[in-house]
C-alpha atoms as a PDB file:
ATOM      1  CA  UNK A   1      -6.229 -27.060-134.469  1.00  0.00           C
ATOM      2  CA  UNK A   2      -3.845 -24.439-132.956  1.00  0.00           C
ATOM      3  CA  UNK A   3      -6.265 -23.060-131.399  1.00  0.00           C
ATOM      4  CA  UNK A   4      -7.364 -26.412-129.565  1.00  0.00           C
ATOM      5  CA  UNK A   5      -3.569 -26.880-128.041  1.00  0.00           C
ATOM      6  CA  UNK A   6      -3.108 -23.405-126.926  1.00  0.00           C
ATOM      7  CA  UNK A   7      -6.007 -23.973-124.750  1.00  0.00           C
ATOM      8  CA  UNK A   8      -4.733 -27.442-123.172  1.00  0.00           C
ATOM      9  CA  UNK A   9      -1.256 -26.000-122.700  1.00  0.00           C
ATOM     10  CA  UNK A  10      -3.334 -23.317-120.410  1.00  0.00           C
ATOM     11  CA  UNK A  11      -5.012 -25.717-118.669  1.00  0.00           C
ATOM     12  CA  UNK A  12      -2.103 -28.008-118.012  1.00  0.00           C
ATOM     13  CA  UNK A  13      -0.206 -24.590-116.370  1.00  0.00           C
ATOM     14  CA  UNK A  14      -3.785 -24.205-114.348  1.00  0.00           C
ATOM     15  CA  UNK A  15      -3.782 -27.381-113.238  1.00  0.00           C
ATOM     16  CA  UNK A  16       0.062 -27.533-112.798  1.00  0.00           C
ATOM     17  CA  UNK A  17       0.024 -24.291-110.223  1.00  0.00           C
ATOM     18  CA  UNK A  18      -2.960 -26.118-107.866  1.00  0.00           C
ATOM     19  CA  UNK A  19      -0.903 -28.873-107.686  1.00  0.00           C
ATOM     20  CA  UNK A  20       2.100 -26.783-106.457  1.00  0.00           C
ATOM     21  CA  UNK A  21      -0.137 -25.085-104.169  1.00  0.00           C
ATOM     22  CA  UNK A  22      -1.810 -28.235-102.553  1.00  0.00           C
ATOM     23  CA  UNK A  23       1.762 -29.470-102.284  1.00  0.00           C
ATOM     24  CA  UNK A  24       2.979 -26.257-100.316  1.00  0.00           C
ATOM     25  CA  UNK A  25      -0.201 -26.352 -97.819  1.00  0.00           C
ATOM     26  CA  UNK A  26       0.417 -30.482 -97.397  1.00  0.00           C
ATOM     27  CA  UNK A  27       3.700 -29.489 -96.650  1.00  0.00           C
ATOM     28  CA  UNK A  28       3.488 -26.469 -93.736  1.00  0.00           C
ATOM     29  CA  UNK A  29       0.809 -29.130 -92.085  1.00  0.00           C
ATOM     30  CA  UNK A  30       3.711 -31.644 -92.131  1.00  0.00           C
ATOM     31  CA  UNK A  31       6.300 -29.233 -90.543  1.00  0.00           C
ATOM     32  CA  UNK A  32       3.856 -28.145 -88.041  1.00  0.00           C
ATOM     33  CA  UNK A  33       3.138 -31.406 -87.132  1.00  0.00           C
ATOM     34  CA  UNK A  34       6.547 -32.562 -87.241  1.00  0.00           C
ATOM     35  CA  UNK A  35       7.300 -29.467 -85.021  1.00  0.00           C
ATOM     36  CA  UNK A  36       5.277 -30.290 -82.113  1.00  0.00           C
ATOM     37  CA  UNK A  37       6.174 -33.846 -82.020  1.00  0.00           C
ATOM     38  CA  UNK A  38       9.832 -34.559 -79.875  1.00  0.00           C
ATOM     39  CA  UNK A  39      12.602 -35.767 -82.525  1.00  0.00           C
ATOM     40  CA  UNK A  40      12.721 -39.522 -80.816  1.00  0.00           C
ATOM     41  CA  UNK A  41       8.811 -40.126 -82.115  1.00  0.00           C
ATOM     42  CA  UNK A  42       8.352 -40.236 -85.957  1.00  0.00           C
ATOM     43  CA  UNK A  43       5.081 -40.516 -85.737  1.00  0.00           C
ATOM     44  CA  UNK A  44       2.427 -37.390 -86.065  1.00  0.00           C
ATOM     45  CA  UNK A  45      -0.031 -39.108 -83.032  1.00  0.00           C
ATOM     46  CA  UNK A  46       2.237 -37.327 -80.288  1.00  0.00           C
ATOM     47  CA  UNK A  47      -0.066 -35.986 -77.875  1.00  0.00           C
ATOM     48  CA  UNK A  48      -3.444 -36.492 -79.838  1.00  0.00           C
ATOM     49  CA  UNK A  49      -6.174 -38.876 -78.999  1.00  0.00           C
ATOM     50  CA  UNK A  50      -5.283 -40.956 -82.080  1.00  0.00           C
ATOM     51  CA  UNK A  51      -2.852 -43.973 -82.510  1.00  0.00           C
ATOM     52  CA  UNK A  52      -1.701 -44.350 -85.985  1.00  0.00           C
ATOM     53  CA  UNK A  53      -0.363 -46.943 -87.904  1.00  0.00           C
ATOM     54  CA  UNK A  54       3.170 -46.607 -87.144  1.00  0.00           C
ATOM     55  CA  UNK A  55       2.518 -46.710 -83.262  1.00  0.00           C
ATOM     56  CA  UNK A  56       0.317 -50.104 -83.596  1.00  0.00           C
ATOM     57  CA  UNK A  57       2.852 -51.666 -85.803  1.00  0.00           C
ATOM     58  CA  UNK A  58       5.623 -50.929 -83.094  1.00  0.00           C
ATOM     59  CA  UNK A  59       6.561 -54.389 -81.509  1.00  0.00           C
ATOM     60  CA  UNK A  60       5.946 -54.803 -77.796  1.00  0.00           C
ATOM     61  CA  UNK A  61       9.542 -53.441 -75.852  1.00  0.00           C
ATOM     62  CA  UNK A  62      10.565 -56.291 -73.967  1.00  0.00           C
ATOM     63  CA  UNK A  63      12.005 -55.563 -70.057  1.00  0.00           C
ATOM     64  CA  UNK A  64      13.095 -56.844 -66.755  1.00  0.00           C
ATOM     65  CA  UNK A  65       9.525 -56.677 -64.100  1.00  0.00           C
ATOM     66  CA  UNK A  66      11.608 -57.544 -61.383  1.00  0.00           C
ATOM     67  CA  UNK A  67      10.357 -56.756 -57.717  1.00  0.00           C
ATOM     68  CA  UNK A  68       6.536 -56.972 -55.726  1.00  0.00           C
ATOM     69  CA  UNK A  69       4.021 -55.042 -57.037  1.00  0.00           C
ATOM     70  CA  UNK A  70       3.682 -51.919 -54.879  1.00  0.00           C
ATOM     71  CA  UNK A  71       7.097 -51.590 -54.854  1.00  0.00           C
ATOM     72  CA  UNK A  72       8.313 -51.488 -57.887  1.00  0.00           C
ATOM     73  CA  UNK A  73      10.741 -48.322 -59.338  1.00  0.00           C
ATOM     74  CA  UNK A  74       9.315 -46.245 -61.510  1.00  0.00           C
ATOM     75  CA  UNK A  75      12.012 -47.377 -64.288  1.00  0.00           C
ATOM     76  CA  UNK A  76      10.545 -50.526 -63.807  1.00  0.00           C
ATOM     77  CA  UNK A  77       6.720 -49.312 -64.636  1.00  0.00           C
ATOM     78  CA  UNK A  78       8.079 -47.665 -67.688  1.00  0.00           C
ATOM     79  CA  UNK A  79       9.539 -50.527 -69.023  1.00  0.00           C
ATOM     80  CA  UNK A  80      13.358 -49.405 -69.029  1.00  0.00           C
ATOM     81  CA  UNK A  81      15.572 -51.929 -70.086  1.00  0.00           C
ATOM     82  CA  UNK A  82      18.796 -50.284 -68.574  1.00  0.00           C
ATOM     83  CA  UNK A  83      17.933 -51.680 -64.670  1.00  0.00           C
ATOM     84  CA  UNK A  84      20.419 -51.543 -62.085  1.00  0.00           C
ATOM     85  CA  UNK A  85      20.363 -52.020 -58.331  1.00  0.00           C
ATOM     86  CA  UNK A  86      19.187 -49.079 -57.711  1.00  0.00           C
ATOM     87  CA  UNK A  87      15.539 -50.676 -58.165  1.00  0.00           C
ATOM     88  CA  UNK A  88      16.081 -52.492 -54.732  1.00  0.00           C
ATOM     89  CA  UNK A  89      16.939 -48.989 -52.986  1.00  0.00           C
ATOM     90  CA  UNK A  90      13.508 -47.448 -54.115  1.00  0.00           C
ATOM     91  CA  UNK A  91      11.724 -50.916 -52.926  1.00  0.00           C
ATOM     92  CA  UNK A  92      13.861 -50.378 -49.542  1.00  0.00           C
ATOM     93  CA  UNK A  93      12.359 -46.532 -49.581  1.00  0.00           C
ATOM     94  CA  UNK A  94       8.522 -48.023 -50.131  1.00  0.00           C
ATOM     95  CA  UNK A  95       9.198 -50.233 -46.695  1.00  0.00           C
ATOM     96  CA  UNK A  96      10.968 -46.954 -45.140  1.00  0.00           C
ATOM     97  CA  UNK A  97       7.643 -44.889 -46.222  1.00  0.00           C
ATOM     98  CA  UNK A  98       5.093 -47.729 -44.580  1.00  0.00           C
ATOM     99  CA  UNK A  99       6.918 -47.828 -41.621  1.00  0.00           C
ATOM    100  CA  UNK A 100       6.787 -43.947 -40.745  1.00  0.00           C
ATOM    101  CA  UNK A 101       2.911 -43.825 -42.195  1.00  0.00           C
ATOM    102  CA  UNK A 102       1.954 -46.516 -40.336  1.00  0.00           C
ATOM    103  CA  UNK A 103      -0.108 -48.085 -44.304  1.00  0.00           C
ATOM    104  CA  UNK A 104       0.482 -51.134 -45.556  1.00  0.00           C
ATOM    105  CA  UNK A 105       0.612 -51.641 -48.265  1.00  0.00           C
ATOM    106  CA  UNK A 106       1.008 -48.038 -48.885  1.00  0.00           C
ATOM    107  CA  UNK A 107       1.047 -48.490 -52.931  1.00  0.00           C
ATOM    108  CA  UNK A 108      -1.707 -51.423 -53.768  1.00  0.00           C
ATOM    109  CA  UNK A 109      -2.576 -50.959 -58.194  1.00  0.00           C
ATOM    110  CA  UNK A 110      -3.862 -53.507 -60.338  1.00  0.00           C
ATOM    111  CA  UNK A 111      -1.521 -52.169 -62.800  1.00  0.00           C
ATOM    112  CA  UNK A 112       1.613 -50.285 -64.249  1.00  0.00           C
ATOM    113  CA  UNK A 113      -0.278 -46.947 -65.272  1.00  0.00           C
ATOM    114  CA  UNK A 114      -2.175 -46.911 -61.943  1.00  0.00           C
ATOM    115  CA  UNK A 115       1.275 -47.940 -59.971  1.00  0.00           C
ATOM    116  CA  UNK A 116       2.863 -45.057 -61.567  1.00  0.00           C
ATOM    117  CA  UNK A 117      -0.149 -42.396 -61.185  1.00  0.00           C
ATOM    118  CA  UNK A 118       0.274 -42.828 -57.814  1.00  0.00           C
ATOM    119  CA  UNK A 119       3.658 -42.454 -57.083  1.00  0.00           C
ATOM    120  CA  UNK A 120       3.123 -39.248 -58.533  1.00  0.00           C
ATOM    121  CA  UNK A 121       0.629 -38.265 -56.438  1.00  0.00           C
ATOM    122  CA  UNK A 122       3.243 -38.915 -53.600  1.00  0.00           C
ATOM    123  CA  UNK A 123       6.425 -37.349 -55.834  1.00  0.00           C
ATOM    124  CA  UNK A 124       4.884 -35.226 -58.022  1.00  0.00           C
ATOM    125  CA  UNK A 125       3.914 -35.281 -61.306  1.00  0.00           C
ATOM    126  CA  UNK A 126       5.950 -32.776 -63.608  1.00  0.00           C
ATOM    127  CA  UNK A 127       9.377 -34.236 -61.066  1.00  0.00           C
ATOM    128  CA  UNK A 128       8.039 -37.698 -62.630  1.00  0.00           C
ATOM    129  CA  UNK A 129       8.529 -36.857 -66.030  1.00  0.00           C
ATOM    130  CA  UNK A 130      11.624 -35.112 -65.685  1.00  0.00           C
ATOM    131  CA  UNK A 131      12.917 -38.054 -64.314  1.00  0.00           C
ATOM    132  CA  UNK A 132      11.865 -40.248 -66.753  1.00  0.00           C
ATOM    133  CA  UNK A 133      13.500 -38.334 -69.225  1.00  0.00           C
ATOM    134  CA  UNK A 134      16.642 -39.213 -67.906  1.00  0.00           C
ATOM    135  CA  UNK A 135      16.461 -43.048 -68.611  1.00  0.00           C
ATOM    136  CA  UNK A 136      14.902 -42.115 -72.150  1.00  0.00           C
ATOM    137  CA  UNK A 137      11.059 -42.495 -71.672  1.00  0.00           C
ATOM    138  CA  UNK A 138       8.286 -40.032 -72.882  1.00  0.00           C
ATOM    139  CA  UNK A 139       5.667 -39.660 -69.899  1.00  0.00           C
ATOM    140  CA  UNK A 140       2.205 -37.659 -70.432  1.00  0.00           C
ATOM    141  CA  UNK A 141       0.357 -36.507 -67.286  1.00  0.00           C
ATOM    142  CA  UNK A 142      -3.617 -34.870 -68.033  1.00  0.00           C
ATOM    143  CA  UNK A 143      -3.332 -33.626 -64.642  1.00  0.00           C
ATOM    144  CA  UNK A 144      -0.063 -31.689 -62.856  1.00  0.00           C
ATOM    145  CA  UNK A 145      -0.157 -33.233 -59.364  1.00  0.00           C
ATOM    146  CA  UNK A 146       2.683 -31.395 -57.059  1.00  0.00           C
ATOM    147  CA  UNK A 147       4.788 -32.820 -54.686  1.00  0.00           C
ATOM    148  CA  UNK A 148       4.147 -33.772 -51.268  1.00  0.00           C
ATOM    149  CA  UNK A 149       6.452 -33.160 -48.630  1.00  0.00           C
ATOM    150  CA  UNK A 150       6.806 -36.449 -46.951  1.00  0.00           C
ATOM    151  CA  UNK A 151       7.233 -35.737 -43.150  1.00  0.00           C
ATOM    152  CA  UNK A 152       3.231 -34.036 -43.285  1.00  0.00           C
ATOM    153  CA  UNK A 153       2.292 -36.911 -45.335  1.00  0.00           C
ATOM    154  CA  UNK A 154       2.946 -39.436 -42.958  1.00  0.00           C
ATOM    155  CA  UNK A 155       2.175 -37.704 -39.683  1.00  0.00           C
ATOM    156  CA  UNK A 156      -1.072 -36.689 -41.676  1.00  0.00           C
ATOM    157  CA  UNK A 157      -2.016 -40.622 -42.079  1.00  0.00           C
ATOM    158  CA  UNK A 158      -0.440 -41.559 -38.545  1.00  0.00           C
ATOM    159  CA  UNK A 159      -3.137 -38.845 -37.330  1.00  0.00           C
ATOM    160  CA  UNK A 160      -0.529 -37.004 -35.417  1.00  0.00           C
ATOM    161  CA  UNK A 161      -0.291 -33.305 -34.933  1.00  0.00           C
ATOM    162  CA  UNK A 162       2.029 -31.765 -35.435  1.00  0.00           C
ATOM    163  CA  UNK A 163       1.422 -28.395 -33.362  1.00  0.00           C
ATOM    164  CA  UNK A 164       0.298 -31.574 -30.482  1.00  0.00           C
ATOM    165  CA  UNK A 165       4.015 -32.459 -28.267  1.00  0.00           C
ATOM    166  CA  UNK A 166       2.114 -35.247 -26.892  1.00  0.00           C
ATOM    167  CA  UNK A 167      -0.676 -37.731 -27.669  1.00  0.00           C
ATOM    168  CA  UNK A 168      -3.990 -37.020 -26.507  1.00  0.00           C
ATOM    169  CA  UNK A 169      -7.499 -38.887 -26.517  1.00  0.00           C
ATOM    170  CA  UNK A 170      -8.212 -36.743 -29.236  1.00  0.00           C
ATOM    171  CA  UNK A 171      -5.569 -38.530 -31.989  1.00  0.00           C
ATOM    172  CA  UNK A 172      -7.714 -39.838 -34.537  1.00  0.00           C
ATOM    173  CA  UNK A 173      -6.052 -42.623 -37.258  1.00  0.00           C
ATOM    174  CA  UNK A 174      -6.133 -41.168 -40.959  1.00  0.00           C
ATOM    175  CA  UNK A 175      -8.619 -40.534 -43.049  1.00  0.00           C
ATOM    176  CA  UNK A 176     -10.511 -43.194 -44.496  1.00  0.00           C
ATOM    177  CA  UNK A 177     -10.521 -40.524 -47.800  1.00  0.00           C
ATOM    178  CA  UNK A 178      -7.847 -38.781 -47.959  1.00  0.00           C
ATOM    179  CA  UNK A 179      -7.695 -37.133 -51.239  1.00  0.00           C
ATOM    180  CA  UNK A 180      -4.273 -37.696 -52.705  1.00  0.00           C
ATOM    181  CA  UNK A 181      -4.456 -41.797 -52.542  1.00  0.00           C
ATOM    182  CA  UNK A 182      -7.069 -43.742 -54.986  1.00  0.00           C
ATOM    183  CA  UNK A 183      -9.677 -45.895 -53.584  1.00  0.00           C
ATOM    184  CA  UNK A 184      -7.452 -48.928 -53.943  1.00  0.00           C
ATOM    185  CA  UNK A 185      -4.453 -47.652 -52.035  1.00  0.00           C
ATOM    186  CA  UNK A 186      -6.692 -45.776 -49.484  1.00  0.00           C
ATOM    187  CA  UNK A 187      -7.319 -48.526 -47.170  1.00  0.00           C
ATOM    188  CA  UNK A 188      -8.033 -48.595 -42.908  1.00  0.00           C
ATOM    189  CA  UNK A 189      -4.870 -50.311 -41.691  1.00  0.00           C
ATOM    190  CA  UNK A 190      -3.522 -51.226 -38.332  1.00  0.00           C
ATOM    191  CA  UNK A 191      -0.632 -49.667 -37.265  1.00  0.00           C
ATOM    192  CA  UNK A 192       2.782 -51.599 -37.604  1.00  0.00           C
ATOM    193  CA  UNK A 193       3.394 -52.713 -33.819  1.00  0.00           C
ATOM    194  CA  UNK A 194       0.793 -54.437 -32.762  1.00  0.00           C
ATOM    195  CA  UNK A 195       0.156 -56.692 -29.139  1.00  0.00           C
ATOM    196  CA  UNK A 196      -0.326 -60.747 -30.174  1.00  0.00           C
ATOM    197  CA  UNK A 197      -3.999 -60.151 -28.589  1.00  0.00           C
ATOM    198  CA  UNK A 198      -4.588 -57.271 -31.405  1.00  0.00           C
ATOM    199  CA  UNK A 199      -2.799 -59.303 -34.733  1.00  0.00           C
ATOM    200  CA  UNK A 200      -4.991 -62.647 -33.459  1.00  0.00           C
ATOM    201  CA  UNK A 201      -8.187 -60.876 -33.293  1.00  0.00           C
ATOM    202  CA  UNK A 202      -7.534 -58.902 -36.603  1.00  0.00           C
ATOM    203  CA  UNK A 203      -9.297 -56.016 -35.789  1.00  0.00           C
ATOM    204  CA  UNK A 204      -8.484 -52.674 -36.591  1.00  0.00           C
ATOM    205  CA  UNK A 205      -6.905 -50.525 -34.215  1.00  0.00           C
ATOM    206  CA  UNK A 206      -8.424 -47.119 -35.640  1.00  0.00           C
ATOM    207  CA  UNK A 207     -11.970 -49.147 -35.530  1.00  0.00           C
ATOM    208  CA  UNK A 208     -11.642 -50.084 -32.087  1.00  0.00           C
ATOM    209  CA  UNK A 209     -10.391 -46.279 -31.270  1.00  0.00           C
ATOM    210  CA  UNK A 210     -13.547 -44.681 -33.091  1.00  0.00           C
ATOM    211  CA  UNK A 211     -15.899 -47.447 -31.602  1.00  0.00           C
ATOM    212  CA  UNK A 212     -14.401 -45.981 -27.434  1.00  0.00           C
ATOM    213  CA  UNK A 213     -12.973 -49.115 -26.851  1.00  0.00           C
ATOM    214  CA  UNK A 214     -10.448 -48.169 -23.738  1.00  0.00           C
ATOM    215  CA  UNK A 215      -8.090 -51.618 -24.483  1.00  0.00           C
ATOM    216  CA  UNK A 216      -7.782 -50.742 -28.479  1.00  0.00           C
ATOM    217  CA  UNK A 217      -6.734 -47.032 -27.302  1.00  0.00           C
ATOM    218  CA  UNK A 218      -4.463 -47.755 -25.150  1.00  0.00           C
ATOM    219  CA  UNK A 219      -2.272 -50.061 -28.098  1.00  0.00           C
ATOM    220  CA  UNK A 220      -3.158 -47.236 -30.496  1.00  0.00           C
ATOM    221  CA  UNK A 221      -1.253 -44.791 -27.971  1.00  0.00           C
ATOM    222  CA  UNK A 222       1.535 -47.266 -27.205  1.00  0.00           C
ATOM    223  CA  UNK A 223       2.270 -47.930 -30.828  1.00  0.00           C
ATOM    224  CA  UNK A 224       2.018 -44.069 -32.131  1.00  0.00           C
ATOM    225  CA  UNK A 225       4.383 -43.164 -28.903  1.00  0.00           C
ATOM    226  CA  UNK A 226       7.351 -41.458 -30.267  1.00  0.00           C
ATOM    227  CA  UNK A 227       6.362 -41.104 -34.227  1.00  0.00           C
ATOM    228  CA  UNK A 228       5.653 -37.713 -33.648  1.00  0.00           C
ATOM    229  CA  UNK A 229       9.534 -36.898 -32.738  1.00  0.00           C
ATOM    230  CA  UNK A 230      10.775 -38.371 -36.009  1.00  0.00           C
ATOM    231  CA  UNK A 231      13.568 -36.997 -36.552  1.00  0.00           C
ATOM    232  CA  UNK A 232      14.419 -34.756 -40.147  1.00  0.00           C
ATOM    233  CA  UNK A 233      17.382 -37.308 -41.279  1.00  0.00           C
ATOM    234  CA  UNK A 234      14.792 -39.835 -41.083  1.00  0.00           C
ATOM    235  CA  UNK A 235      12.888 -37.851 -44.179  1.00  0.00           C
ATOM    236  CA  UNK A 236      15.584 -36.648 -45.593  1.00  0.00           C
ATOM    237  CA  UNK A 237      16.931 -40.703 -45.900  1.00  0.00           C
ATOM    238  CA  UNK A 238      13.064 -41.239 -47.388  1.00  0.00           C
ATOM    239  CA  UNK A 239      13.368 -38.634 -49.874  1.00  0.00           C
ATOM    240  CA  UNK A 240      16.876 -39.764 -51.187  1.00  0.00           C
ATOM    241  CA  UNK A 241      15.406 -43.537 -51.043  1.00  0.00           C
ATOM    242  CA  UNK A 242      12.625 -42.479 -53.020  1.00  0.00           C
ATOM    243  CA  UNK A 243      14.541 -40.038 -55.913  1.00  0.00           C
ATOM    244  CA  UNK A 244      13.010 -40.610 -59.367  1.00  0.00           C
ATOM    245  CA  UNK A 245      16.454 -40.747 -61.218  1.00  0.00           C
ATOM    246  CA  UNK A 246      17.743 -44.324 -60.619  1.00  0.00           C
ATOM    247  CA  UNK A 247      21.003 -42.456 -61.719  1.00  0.00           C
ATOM    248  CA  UNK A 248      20.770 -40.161 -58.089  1.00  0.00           C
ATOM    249  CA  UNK A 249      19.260 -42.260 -55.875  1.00  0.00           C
ATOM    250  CA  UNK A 250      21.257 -43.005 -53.055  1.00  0.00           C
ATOM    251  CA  UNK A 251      23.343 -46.233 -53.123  1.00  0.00           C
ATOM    252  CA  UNK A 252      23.094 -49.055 -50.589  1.00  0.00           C
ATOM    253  CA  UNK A 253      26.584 -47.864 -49.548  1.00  0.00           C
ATOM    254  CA  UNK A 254      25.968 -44.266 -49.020  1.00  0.00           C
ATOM    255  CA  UNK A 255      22.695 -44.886 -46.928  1.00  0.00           C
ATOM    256  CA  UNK A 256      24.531 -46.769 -44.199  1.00  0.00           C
ATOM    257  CA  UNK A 257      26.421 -43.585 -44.286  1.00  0.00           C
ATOM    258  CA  UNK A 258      23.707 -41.314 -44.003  1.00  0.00           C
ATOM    259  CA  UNK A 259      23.558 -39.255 -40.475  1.00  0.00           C
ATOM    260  CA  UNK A 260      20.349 -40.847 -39.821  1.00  0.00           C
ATOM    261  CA  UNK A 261      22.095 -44.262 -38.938  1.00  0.00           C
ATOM    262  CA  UNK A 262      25.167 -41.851 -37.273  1.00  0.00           C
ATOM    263  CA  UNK A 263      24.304 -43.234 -33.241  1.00  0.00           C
ATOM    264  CA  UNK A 264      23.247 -47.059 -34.457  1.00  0.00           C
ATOM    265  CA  UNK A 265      24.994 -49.949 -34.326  1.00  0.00           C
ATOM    266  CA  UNK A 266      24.863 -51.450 -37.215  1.00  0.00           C
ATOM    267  CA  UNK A 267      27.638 -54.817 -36.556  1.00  0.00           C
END
């Protein structure tokens, strides 16, 4: 009989030590996992192609959607609830940017996600997420898209260039596939100044251009006149229009300030 309890007490100190040991491996994964995930998440599905319970059971965040799709801040399309007027000054930087491209709409998504993929095509992707940072939302891009700088942009989708001082027959309109938009937003538009002959007929301008028609050219070259010596405060007002960070954005106040609006009346 004392035989018989030596040999569970050795088995209860075997089984006993592989307990410890499964406890000690469960609990390096844990650290490991709680390493790589940011301290605002408690959840282990950070970065994986998993959503776990704790994610599904998360209730719905609830905030303003205030402003025309298209034009819409990219606090907005995160769902920040912390919205000031700065919102209206990236809206007023969307019109700014169709004006000197010469595309409207120049942002056209069916959703959030899409709306916001393609503002970073435009602003960059890794300057998006640093941004959102700043107003407290976690933003995962599979792709880094960089920058683009905004003058080229638009003089690349006005079909101006930019070595060119003066418009020839040889100014084509955009490309009908230019890489950096999606299909949606990559549409044939008609530049903004149009004659009442053109706007009633509906026709594009860039179709009647490609098709020889010597009428359509000559409103194509009266209406891209002059976009070609755009001046640098012009961009420079763009850029600040279009900062990330609602919290450096420029303010209604300090763009009628800006040296861009220095020789206009504005009374």
């Amino acid at each position: 009989m004392k035989q018989s309890k030596t040999v569970d007490v050795l088995s209860r100190k075997l089984a006993t030590k592989k307990k410890a040991v499964s406890t000690k491996v469960m609990n390096s994964v844990m650290k490991k996992t709680i390493s790589s995930c940011p301290a605002s998440l408690t959840c282990d599905c950070y970065a994986t192609d998993k959503v776990c319970s704790i994610c599904l059971s998360r209730r719905q965040q609830v905030a303003p959607r205030a402003g025309t799709p298209g034009f819409r801040a990219p606090e907005v399309l995160t769902k920040c609830p912390n919205q000031t007027t700065a919102i209206d000054m990236w809206s007023a930087g969307v019109i700014f940017l169709s004006l000197l491209s010469g595309r409207y709409p120049f942002y056209k998504a069916s959703d959030d996600l899409t709306a916001l993929a393609q503002i970073m095509t435009i602003r960059g992707s890794r300057e998006t997420i640093q941004a959102a940072k700043t107003f407290g939302k976690s933003i995962l891009c599979s792709k880094e898209v960089p920058a683009q700088d905004l003058r080229k942009l638009c003089e690349k989708l006005r079909g101006i260039d930019a070595n060119t001082p003066k418009l020839t027959s040889d100014v084509q309109g955009p490309a009908s596939h230019d890489p950096t938009f999606s299909e949606k937003t990559d549409h044939k538009a008609a530049h903004l100044i149009q004659t009442p002959q053109a706007q009633h007929s509906g026709s594009s301008l860039y179709k009647g251009n490609r098709d020889g028609c010597g009428g359509c050219f000559d409103v194509c070259t009266a209406n891209l006149e002059g976009w070609d010596k755009v001046p640098d405060e012009a961009y420079d007002l763009l850029d600040r229009l279009l900062d990330l960070n609602p919290a450096s954005r420029i303010t209604a106040e300090e763009a009628l300030l800006h040296p861009f609006f220095k020789d206009m009346n504005l009374c």
